[in-house]
Protein backbone atom coordinates (compact mmCIF):
# COMPACT_ATOMS: atom_id res chain seq x y z
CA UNK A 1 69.85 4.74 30.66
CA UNK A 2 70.35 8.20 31.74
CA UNK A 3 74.19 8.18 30.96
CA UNK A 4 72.77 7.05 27.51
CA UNK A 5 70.47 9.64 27.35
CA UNK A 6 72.92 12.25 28.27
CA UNK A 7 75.06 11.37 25.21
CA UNK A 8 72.42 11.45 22.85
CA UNK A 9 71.60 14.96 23.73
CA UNK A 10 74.99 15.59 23.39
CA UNK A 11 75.37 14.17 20.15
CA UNK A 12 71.73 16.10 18.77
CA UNK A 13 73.43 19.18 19.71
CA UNK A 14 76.98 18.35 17.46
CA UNK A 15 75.31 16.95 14.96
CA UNK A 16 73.81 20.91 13.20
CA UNK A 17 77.18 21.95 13.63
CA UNK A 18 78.59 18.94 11.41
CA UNK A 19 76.05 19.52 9.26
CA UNK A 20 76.09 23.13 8.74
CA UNK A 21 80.06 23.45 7.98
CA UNK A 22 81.40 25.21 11.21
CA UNK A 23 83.78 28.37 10.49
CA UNK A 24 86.95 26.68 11.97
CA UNK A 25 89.93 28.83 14.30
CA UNK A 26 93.00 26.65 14.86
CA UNK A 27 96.68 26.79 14.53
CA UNK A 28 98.23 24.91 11.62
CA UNK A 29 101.84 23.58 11.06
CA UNK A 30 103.05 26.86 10.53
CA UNK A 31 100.99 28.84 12.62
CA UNK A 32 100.41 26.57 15.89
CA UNK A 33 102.49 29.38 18.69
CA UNK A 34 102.95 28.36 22.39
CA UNK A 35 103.94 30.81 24.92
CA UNK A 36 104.75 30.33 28.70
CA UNK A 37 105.19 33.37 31.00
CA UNK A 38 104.92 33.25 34.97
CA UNK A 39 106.35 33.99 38.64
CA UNK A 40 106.53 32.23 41.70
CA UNK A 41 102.87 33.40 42.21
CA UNK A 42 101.15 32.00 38.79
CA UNK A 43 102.03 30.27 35.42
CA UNK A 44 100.20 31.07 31.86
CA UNK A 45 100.73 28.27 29.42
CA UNK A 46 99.07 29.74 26.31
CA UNK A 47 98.17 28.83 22.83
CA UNK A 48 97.92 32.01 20.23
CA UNK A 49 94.60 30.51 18.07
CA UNK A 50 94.91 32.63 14.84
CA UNK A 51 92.42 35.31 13.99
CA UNK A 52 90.45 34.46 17.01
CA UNK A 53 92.17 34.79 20.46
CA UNK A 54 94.07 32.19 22.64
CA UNK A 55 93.68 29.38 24.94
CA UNK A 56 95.39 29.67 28.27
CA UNK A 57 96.15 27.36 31.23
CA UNK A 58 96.05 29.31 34.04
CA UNK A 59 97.59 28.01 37.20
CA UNK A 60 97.83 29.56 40.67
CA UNK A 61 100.12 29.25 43.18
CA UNK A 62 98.38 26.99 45.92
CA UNK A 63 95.83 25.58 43.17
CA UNK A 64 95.07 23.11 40.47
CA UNK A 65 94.98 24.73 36.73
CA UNK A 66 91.97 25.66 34.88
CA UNK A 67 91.41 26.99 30.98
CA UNK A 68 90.16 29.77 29.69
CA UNK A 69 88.93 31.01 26.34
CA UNK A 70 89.97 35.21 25.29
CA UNK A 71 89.35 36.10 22.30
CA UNK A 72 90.26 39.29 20.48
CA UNK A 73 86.04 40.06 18.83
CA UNK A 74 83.94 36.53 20.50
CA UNK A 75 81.73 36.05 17.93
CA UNK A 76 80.02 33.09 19.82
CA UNK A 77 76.48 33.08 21.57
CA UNK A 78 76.11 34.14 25.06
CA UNK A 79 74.88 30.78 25.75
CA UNK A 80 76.40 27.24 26.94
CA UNK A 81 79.03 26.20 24.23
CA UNK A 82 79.94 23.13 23.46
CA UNK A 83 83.09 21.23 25.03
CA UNK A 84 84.69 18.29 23.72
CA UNK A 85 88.12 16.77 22.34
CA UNK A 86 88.41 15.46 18.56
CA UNK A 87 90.65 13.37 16.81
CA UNK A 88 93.39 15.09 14.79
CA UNK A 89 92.71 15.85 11.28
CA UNK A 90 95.06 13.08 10.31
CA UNK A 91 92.64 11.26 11.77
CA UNK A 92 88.67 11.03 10.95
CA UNK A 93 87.49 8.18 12.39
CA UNK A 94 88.89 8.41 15.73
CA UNK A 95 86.53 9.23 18.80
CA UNK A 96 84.86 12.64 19.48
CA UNK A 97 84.93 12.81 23.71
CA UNK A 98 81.91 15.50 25.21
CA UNK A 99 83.02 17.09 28.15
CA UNK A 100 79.58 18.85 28.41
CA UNK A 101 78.85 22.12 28.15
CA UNK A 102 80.65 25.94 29.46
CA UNK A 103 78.91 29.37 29.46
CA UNK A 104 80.07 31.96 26.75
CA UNK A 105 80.39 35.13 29.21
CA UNK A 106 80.62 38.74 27.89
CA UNK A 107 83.53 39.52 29.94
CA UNK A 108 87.45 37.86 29.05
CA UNK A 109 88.36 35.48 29.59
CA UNK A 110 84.47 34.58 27.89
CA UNK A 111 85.20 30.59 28.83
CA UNK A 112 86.23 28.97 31.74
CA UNK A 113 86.21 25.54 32.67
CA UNK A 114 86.41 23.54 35.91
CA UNK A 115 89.67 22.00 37.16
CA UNK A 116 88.75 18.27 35.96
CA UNK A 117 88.38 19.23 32.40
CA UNK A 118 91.23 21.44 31.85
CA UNK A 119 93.08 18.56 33.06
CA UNK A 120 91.21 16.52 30.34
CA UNK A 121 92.06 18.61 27.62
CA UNK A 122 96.13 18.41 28.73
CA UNK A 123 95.83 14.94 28.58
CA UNK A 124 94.34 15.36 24.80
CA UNK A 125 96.84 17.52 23.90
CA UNK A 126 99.71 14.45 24.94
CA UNK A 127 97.62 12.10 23.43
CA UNK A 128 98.01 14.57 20.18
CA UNK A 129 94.36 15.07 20.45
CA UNK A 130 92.42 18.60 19.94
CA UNK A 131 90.36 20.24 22.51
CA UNK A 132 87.79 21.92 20.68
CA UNK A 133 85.16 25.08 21.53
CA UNK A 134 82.03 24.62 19.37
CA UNK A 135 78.87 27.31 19.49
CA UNK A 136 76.46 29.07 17.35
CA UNK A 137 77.46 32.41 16.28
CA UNK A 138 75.31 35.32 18.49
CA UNK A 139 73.94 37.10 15.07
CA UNK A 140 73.01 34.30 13.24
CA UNK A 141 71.70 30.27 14.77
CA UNK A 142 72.05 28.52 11.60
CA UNK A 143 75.56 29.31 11.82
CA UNK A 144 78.64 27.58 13.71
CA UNK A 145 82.22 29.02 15.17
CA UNK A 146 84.61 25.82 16.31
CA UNK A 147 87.60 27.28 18.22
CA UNK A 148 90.38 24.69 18.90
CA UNK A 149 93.82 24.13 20.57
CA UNK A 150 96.22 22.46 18.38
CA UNK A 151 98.58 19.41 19.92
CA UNK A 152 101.21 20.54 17.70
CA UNK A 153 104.58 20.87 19.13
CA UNK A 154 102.73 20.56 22.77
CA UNK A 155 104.84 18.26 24.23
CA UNK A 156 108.46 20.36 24.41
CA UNK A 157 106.18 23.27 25.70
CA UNK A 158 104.56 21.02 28.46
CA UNK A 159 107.95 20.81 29.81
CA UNK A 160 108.72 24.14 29.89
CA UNK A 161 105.24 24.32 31.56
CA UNK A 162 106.02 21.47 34.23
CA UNK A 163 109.14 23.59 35.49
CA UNK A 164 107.17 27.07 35.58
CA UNK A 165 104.91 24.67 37.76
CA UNK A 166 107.71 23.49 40.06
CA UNK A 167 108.60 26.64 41.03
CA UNK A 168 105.10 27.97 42.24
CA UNK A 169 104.62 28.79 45.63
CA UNK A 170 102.51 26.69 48.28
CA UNK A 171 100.26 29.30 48.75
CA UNK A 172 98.80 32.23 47.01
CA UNK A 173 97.60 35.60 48.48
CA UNK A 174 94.05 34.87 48.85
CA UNK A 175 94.19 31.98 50.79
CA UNK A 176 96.38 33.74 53.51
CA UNK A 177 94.88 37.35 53.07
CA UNK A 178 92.15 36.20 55.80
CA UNK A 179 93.14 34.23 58.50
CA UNK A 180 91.67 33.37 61.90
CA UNK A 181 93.32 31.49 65.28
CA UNK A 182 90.83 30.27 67.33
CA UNK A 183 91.44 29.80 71.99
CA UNK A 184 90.08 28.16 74.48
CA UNK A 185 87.85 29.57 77.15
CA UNK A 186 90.08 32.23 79.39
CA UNK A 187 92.90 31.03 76.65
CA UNK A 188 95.36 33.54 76.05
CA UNK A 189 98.61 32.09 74.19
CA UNK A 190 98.69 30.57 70.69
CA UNK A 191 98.76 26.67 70.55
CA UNK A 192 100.98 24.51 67.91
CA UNK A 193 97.68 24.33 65.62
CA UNK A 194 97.64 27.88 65.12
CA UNK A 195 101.36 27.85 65.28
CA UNK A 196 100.76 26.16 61.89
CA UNK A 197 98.28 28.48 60.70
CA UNK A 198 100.53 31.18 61.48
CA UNK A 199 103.68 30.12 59.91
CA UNK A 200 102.31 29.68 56.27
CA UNK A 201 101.01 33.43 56.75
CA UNK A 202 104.18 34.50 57.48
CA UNK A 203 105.80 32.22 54.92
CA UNK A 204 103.84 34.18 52.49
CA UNK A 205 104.70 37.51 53.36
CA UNK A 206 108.33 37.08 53.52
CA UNK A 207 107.76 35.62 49.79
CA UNK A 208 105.54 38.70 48.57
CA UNK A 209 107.35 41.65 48.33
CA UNK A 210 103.59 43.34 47.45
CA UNK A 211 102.49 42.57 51.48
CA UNK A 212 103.12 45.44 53.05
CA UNK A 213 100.55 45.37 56.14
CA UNK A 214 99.11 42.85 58.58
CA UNK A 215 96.17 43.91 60.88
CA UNK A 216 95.50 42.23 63.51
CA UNK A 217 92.55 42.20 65.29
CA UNK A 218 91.24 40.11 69.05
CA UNK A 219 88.36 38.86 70.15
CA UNK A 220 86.35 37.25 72.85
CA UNK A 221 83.14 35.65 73.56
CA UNK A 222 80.84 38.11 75.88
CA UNK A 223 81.42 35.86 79.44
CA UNK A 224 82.60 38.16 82.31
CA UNK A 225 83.23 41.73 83.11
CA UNK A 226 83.64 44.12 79.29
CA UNK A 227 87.18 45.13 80.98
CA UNK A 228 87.54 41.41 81.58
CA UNK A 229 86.94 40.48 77.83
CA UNK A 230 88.69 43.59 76.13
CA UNK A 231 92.07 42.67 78.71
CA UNK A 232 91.79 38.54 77.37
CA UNK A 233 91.54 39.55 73.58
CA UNK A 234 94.35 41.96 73.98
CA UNK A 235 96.61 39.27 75.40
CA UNK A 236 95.49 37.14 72.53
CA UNK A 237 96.48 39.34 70.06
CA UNK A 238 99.79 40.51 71.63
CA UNK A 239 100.79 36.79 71.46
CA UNK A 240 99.92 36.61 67.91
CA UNK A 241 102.02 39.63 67.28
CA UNK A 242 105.15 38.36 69.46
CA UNK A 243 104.96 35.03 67.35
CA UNK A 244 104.99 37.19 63.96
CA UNK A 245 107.90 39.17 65.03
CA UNK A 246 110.12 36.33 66.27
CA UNK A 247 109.72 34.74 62.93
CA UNK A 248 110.84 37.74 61.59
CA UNK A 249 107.81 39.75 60.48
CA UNK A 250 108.92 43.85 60.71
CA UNK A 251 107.37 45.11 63.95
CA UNK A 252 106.20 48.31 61.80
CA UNK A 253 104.21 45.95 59.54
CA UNK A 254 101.63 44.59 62.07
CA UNK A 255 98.68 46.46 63.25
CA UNK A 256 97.22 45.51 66.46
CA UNK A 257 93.86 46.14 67.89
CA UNK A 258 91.50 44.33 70.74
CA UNK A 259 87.46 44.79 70.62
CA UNK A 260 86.48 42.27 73.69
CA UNK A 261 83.22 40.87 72.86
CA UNK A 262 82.03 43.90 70.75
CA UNK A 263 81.96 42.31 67.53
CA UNK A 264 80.89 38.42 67.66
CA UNK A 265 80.50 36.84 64.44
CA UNK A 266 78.05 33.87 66.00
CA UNK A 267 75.92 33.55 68.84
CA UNK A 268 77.01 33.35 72.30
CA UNK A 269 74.19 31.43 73.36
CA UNK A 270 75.66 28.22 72.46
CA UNK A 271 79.14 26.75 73.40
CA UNK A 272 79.54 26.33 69.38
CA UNK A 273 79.27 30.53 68.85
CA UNK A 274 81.16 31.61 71.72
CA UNK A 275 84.19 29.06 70.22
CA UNK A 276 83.76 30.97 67.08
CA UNK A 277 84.12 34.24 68.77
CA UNK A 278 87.26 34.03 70.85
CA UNK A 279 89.54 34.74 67.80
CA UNK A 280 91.97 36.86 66.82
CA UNK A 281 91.89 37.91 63.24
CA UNK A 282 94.79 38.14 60.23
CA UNK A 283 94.31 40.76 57.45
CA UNK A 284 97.03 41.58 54.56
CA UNK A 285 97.18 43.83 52.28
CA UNK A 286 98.92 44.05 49.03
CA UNK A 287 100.00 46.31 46.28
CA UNK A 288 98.51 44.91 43.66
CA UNK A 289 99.65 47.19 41.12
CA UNK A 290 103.48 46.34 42.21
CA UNK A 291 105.85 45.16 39.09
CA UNK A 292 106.77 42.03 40.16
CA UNK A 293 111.02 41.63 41.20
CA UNK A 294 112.68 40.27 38.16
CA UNK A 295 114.00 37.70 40.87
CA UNK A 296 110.84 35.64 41.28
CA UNK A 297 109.72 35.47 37.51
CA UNK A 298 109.96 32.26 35.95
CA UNK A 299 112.85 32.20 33.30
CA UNK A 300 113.40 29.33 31.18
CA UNK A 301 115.96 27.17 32.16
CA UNK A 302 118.87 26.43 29.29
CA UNK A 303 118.04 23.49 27.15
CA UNK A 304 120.33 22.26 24.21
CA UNK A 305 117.32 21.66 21.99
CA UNK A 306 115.48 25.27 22.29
């Protein structure tokens, strides 16, 4: 009953903008454009929707894909838009799927939608199906904006898509950026668990020209003499550094600094917090204004057909 429920209210809300003639933005057969730029770090899969803006699948290195809506003037409601997938033109009387609703924002991109429907509306798109942005216009309720991405000539550009995709790293920089190895009590020397955690760090800066600092940082819990605790996070982060340099991280890269127990992030009343504290922390940084090496941009490979 509630699923029920759910659609109706769905289907109140679509049913004004049927009525009331929607001002449509879609490519055609002559205007449908598909672009695909990218690097080893992301991939932008794009749709140019005429007179309006473009659709874009966005995917990260190290995560799933997700849509967004920019537009060149938004003349949509700062409110929750309508989502859902429609038939093609060709055909009418095939079935409308709601996919719920997505906030209009007032920054770009002014839409963005969750992993599980972006997937959705790629899977429309093979299916030849339309995924389709529907909303009241912010000056006026009474009337109706329908933004759409056309399926039209998806399928060669999915490919190109698929090998931008194939090429992404494991891993992108905020996932590594901050790190933490955790020891034992009186532990001093990494173990193969943060061996692991360690070697995709330093996986990632030997694939990121744009890394061009590591700090890092030990810690202990407060037990013992201070000289005691300041000597056992120092060891702990000397091993950290040894590992980074063997695997062939430049020595004048890495920062190191030991703090003891002088800066717990938990309690050290409880076995739990004092776990947390004996740690020795990973911090890159990046040049995020960097061009990018022409050698880890995605290029099209050669087809016969393009």
């Amino acid at each position: 009953m509630l699923r029920m429920l759910s659609v109706l209210s769905l289907l109140v809300g679509w049913l004004p903008l049927q009525g009331a003639q929607p001002l449509k933005f879609a490519g055609g057969l002559d205007s449908t454009e598909w672009t695909l730029s990218g690097s080893v770090f992301e991939c932008r899969f794009a749709q140019q929707i005429p007179d309006y803006g473009r659709g874009v699948f966005y995917h990260q290195a190290g995560e799933d894909v997700y849509f967004q809506l920019e537009t060149t003037r938004n003349l949509m409601d700062y409110s929750q838009a309508q989502v859902t997938i429609l038939p093609p033109y060709w055909q009418p009387s095939g079935r409308t799927e709601f996919l719920g609703t997505s906030k209009i924002r007032r920054q770009q991109p002014i839409l963005s939608l969750d992993h599980e429907r972006t997937n959705r509306f790629l899977h429309a798109l093979m299916e030849g199906k339309w995924p389709t942005i529907s909303h009241k216009t912010y000056y006026d309720d009474e009337r109706f904006v329908q933004v759409q991405l056309s399926s039209l000539a998806f399928d060669d550009f999915y490919l190109d898509y698929l090998e931008c995709v194939k090429q992404l790293l494991p891993v992108n920089f905020d996932q590594v950026a901050r790190s933490k190895v955790f020891f034992g009590e009186n532990e001093k020397a990494i173990d193969q668990k943060d061996i692991e955690i360690l070697d995709t760090i330093i996986f990632y800066m030997k694939n990121d020209p744009r890394v061009f600092a590591a700090y890092l940082d030990g810690h202990s819990d407060n037990q013992g003499r201070r000289y005691d605790q300041r000597q056992i996070s120092k060891a702990r982060v000397e091993d950290v550094e040894r590992y980074f340099i063997k695997q062939g991280i430049d020595p004048e890269m890495i920062t190191t600094r030991f703090h003891g127990g002088r800066y717990p992030v938990a309690s050290n009343n409880t076995r739990k917090g004092r776990a947390e504290n004996r740690r020795v922390t990973i911090r890159l940084e990046q040049r995020a204004d960097m061009p990018i090496p022409d050698h880890l941009l995605f290029k099209l490979p050669p087809r016969t057909d393009r």
